[in-house]
Structures are given as C-alpha cells and as structure tokens.
C-alpha atoms as a PDB file:
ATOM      1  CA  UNK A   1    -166.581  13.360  72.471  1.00  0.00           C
ATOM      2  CA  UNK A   2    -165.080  11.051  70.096  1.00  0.00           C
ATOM      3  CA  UNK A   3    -162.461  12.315  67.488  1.00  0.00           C
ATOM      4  CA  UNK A   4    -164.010   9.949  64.781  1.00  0.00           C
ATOM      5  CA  UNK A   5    -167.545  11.530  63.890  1.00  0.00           C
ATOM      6  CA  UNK A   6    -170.647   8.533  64.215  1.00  0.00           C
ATOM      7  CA  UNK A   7    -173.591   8.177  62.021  1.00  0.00           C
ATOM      8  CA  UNK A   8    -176.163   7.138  64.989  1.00  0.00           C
ATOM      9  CA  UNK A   9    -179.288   5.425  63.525  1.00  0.00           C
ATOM     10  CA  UNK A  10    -181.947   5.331  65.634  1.00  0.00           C
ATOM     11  CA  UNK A  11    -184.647   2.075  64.340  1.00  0.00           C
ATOM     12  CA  UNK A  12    -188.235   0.995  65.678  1.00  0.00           C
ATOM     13  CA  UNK A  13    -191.558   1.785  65.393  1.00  0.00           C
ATOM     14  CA  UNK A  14    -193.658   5.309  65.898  1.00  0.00           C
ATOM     15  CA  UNK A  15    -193.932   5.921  69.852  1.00  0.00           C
ATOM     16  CA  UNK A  16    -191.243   3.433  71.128  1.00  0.00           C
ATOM     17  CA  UNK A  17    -189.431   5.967  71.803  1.00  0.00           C
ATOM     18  CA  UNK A  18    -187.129   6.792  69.013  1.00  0.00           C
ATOM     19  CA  UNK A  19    -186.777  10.498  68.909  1.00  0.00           C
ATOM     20  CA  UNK A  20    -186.310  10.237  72.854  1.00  0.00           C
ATOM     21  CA  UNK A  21    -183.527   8.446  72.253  1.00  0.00           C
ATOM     22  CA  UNK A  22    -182.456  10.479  69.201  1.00  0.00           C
ATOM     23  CA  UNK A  23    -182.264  13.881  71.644  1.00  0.00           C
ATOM     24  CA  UNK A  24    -180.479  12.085  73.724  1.00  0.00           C
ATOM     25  CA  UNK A  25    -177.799  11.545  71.514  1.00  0.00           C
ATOM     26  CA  UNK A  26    -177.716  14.828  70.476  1.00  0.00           C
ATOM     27  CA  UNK A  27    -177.026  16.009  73.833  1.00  0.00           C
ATOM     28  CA  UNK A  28    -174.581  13.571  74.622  1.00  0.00           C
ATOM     29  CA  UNK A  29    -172.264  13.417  71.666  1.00  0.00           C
ATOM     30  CA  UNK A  30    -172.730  17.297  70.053  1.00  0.00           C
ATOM     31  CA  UNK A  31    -174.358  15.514  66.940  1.00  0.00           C
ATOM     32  CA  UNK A  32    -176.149  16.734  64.062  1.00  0.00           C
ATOM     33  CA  UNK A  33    -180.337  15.334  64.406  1.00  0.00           C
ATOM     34  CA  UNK A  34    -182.362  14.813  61.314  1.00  0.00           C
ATOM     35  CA  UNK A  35    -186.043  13.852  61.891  1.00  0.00           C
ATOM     36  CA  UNK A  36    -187.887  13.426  59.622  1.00  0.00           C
ATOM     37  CA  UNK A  37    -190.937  14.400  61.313  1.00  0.00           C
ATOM     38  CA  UNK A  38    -189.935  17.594  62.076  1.00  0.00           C
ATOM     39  CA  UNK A  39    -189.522  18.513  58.357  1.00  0.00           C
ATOM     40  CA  UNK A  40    -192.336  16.582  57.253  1.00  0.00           C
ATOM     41  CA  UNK A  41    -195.001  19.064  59.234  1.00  0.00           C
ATOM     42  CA  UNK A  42    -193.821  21.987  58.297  1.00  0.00           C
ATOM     43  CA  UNK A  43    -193.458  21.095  54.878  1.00  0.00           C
ATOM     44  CA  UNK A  44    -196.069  19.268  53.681  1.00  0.00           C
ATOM     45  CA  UNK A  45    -199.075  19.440  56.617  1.00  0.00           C
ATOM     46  CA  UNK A  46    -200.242  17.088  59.175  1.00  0.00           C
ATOM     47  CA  UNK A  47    -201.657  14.130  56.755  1.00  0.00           C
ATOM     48  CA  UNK A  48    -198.883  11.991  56.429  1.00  0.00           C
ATOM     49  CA  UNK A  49    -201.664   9.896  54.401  1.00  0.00           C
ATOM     50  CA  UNK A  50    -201.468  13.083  51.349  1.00  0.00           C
ATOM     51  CA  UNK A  51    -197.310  12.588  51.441  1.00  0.00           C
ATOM     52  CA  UNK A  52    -197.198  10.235  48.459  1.00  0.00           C
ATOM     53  CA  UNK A  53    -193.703   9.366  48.138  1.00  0.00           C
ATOM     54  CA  UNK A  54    -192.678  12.752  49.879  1.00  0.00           C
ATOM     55  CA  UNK A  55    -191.000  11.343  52.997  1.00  0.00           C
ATOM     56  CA  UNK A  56    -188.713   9.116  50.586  1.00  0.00           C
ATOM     57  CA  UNK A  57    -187.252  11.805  48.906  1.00  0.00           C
ATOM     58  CA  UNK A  58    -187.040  14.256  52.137  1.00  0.00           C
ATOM     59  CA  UNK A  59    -185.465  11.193  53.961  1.00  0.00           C
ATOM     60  CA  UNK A  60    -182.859  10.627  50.493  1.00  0.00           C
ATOM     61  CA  UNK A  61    -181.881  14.551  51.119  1.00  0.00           C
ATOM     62  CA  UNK A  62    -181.286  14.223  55.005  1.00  0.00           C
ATOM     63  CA  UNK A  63    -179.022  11.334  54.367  1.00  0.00           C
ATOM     64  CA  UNK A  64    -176.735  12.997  51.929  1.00  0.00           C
ATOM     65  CA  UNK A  65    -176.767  16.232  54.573  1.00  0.00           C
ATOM     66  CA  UNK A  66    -175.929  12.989  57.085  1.00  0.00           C
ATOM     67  CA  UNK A  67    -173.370  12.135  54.618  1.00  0.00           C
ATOM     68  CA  UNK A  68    -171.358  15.560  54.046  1.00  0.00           C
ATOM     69  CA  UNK A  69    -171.959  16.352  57.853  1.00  0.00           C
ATOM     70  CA  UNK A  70    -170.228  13.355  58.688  1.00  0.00           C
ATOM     71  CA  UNK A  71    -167.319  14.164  56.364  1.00  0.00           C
ATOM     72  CA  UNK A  72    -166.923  17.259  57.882  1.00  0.00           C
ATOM     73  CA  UNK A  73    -166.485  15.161  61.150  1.00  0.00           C
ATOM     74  CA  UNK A  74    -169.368  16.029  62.820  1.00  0.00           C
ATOM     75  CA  UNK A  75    -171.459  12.968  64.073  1.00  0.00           C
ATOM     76  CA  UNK A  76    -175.247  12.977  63.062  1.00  0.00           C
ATOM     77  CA  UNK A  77    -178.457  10.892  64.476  1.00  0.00           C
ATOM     78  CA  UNK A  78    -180.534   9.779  61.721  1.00  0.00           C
ATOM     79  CA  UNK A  79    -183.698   9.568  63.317  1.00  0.00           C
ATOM     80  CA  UNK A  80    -185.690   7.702  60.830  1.00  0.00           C
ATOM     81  CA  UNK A  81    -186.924   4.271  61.991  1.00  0.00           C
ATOM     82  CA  UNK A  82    -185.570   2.298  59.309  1.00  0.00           C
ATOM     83  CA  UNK A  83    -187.890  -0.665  58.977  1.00  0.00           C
ATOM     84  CA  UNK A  84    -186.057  -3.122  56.685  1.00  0.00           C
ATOM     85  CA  UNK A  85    -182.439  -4.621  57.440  1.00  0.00           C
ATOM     86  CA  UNK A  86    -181.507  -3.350  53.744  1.00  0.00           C
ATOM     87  CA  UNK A  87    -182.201   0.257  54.900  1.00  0.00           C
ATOM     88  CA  UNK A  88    -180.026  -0.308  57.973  1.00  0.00           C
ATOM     89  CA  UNK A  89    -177.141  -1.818  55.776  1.00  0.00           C
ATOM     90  CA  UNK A  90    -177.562   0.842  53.368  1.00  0.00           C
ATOM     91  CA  UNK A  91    -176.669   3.273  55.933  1.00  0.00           C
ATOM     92  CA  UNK A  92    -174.061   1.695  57.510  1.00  0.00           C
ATOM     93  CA  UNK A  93    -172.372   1.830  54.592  1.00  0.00           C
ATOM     94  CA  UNK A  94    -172.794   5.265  53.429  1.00  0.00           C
ATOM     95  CA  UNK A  95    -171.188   5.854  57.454  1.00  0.00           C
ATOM     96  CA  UNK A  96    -168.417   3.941  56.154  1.00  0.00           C
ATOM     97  CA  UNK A  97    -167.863   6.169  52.817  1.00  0.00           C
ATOM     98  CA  UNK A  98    -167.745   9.174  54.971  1.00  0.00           C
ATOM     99  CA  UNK A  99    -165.094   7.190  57.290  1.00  0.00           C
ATOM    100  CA  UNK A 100    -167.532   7.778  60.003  1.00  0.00           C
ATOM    101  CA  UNK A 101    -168.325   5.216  62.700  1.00  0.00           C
ATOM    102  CA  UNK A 102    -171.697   3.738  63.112  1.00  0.00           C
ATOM    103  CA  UNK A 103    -173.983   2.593  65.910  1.00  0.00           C
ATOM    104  CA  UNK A 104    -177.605   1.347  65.495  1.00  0.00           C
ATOM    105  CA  UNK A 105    -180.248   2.589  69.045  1.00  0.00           C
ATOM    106  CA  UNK A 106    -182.942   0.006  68.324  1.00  0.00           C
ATOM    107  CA  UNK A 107    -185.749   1.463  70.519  1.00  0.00           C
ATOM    108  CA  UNK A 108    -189.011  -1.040  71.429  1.00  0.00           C
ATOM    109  CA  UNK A 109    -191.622  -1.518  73.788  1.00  0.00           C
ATOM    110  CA  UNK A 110    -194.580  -4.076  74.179  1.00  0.00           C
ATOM    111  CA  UNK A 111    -196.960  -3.442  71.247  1.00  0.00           C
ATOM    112  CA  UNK A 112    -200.234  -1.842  73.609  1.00  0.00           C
ATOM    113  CA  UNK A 113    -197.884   0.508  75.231  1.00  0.00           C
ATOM    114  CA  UNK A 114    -196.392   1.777  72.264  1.00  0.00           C
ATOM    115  CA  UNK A 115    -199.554   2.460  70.768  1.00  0.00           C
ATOM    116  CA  UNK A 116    -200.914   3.658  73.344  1.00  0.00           C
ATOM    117  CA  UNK A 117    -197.813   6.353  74.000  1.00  0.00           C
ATOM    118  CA  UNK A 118    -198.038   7.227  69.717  1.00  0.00           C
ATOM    119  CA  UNK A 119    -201.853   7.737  70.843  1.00  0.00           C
ATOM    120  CA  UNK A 120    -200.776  10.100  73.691  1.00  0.00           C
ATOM    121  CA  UNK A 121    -198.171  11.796  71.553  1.00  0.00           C
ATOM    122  CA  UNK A 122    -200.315  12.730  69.087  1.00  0.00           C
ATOM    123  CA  UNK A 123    -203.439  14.271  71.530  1.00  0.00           C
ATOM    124  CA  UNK A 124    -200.653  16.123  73.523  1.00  0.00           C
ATOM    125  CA  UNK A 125    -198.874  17.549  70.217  1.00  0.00           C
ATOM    126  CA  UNK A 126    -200.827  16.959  66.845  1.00  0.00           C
ATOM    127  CA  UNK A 127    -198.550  19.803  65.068  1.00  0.00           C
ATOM    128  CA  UNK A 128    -195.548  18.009  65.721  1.00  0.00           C
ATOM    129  CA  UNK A 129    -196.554  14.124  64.757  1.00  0.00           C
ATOM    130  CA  UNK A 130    -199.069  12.560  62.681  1.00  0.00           C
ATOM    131  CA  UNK A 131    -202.344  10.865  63.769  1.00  0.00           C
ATOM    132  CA  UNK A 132    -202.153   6.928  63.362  1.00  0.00           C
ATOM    133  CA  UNK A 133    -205.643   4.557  63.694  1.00  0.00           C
ATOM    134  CA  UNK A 134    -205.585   0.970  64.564  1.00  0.00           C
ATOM    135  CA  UNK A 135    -205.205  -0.106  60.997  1.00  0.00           C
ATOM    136  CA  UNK A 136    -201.761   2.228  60.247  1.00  0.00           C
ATOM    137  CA  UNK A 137    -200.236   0.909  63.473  1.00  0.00           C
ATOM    138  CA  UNK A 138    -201.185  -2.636  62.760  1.00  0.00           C
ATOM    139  CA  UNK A 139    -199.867  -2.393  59.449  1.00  0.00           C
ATOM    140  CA  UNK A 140    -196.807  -0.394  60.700  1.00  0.00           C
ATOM    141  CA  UNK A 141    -195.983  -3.569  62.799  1.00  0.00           C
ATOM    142  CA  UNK A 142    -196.500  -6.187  60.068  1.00  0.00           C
ATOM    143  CA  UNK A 143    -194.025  -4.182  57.759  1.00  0.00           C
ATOM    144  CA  UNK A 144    -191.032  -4.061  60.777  1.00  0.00           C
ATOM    145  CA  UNK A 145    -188.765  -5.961  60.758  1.00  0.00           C
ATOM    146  CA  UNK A 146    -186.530  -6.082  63.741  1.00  0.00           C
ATOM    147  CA  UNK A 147    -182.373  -5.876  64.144  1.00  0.00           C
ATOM    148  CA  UNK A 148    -180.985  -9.264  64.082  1.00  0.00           C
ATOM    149  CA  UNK A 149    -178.195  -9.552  67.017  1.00  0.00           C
ATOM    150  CA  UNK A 150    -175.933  -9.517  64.146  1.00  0.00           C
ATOM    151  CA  UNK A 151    -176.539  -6.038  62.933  1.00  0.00           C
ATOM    152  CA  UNK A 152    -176.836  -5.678  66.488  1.00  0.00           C
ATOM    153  CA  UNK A 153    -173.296  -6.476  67.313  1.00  0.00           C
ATOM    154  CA  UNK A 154    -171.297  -4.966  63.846  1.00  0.00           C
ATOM    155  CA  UNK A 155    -171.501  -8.273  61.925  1.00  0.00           C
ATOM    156  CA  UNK A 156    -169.783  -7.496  58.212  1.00  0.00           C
ATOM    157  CA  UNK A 157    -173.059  -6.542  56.015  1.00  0.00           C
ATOM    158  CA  UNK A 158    -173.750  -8.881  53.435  1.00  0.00           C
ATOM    159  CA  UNK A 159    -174.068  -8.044  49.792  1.00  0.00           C
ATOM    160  CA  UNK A 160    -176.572  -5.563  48.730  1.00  0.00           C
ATOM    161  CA  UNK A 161    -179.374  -7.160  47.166  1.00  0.00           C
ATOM    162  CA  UNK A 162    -179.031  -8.201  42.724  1.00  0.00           C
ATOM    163  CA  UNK A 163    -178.696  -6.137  40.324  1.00  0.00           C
ATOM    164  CA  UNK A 164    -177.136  -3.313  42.874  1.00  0.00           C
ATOM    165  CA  UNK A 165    -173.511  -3.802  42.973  1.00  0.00           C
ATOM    166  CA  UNK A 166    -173.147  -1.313  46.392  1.00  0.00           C
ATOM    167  CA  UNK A 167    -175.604  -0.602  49.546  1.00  0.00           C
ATOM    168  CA  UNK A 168    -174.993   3.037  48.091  1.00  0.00           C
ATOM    169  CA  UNK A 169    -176.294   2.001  44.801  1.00  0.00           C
ATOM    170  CA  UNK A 170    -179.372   0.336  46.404  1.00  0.00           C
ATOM    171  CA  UNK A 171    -180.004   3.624  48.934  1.00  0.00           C
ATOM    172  CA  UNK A 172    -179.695   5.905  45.672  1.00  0.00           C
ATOM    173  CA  UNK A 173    -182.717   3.415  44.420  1.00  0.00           C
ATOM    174  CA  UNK A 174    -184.758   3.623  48.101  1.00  0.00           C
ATOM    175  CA  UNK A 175    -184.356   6.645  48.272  1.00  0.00           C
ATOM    176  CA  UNK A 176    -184.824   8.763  44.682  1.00  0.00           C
ATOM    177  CA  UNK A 177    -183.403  12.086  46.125  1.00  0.00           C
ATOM    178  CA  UNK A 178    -179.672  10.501  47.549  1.00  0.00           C
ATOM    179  CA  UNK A 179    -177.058  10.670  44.816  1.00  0.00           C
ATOM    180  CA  UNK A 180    -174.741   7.563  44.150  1.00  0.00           C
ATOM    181  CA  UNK A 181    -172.393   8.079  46.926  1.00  0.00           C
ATOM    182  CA  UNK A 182    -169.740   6.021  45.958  1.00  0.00           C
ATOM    183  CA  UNK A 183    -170.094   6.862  41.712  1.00  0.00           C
END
C-alpha cells in the first residue's frame, strides 16, 4: 500500500463494468468506496427517473467525504462515472488539495454488450441498480464523453471553464452540496 493516499476515479458508462472495477480497488489498495448507487436506493427508491437533482447533491457530499478521507490519508474510489472531462478535472484537482494522488480506471465495452450486461444487472438485482430502456441508454451514450489519452496519461489540466477561477470553484457549482474547497 502506498504511503501517499489516491483519489481513484472510476469513469464510463452504466454496466461497463465500473463498480467491478471500483471493488477491486478497494480490495487491492485498503481504500475508502463511494457509490453512488448504493446510497441512491436506499435513500430515495428504485426510480432514478423521481431523483430530480438528488444524485447531484448526494454525489457533491461523497466528494467532500472523498476529500477529508483523503486528508486523513486514506485513499478513496469515487465510483461515479463522471461523464464530462470537466467533472474528471474537477476531481483531480480536489485530489490535489488534499495532497492525494490521483488515477482515472476508465472502464468500456462494445455498446450491445454493455447494454446488454446493465440489462442483466438489473433482472438479477433490481434493489441494488436502476432499470434503464433503450431510450436512457441511448441517451446515456450521446451525453459521454470519453478520456482523452491526455487525461489518460496525467497531462497538466487546463483552466477551469470562465467565470470559475478554480476546478474547485466549478465542482462547488456541479455539484450544489460540495463546499468551495479551496475558499
């Protein structure tokens, strides 16, 4: 195990695999999982549909728990999909406020088998994931966008998006529940 605690992001769609991954982790490296999903259920019910806005601020709270976990030099998987590069660099940096390490598991498979394994997933286990038609997944996979190789590889992140002045100042926006982590 490391001495320098790692925020582990784990990115892709629903039923590549993610989570898989994400236990993995856990296993290997002693770390701290958050996902999502597993709060989401119990929470809220099995209509991710009814969440309206829900999962953003659940998602803002389990990255500040990320956040002081990783301070207290534990490593922690977020495993949350992240869907947009801006998420990912958000992130990234808040690892780097907590003088953590980071490393981005981006987890895909050919489009039909990935729906079809979310399909299976669900029919197996419908308390513990939600229950996606044709349309969500097709829409799922229009709003993904993929790692570049140079988030990939560690490339420095670029500027967070005008008017934010920090990636922490645009993940305090993304995500309403996440205090300004570097105010």
């Amino acid at each position: 195990m490391s001495s320098t605690p790692t925020l582990h992001l784990t990115v892709g769609l629903p039923g590549a695999g993610k989570t898989t991954r994400a236990r993995e982790l856990e296993q290997a490296h002693g770390a701290v999982r958050l996902t999502p999903d597993e709060w989401m259920i119990p929470l809220f019910g099995l209509r991710w549909t009814e969440f309206d806005g829900k999962r953003d601020v659940l998602e803002g709270r389990l990255v500040w728990v990320g956040h002081q976990v990783l301070r207290a030099g534990t490593s922690v998987i977020l495993d949350f999909g992240c869907w947009s590069p801006e998420e990912r660099y958000a992130l990234r940096a808040i690892a780097g406020l907590a003088g953590a390490g980071f490393e981005m598991h981006y987890v895909s498979l050919p489009e039909d088998e990935r729906i079809r394994r979310a399909t299976a997933r669900w029919r197996e286990a419908p308390e513990e994931v939600f229950e996606m038609t044709p349309e969500d997944h097709a829409r799922f996979h229009g709003q993904f966008t993929p790692p570049t190789p140079a988030e990939l590889d560690g490339s420095p992140l670029p500027p967070p998006p005008a008017p934010f002045e920090s990636w922490p100042a645009w993940a305090s926006e993304r995500w309403p529940s996440l205090p300004r982590l570097d105010a």
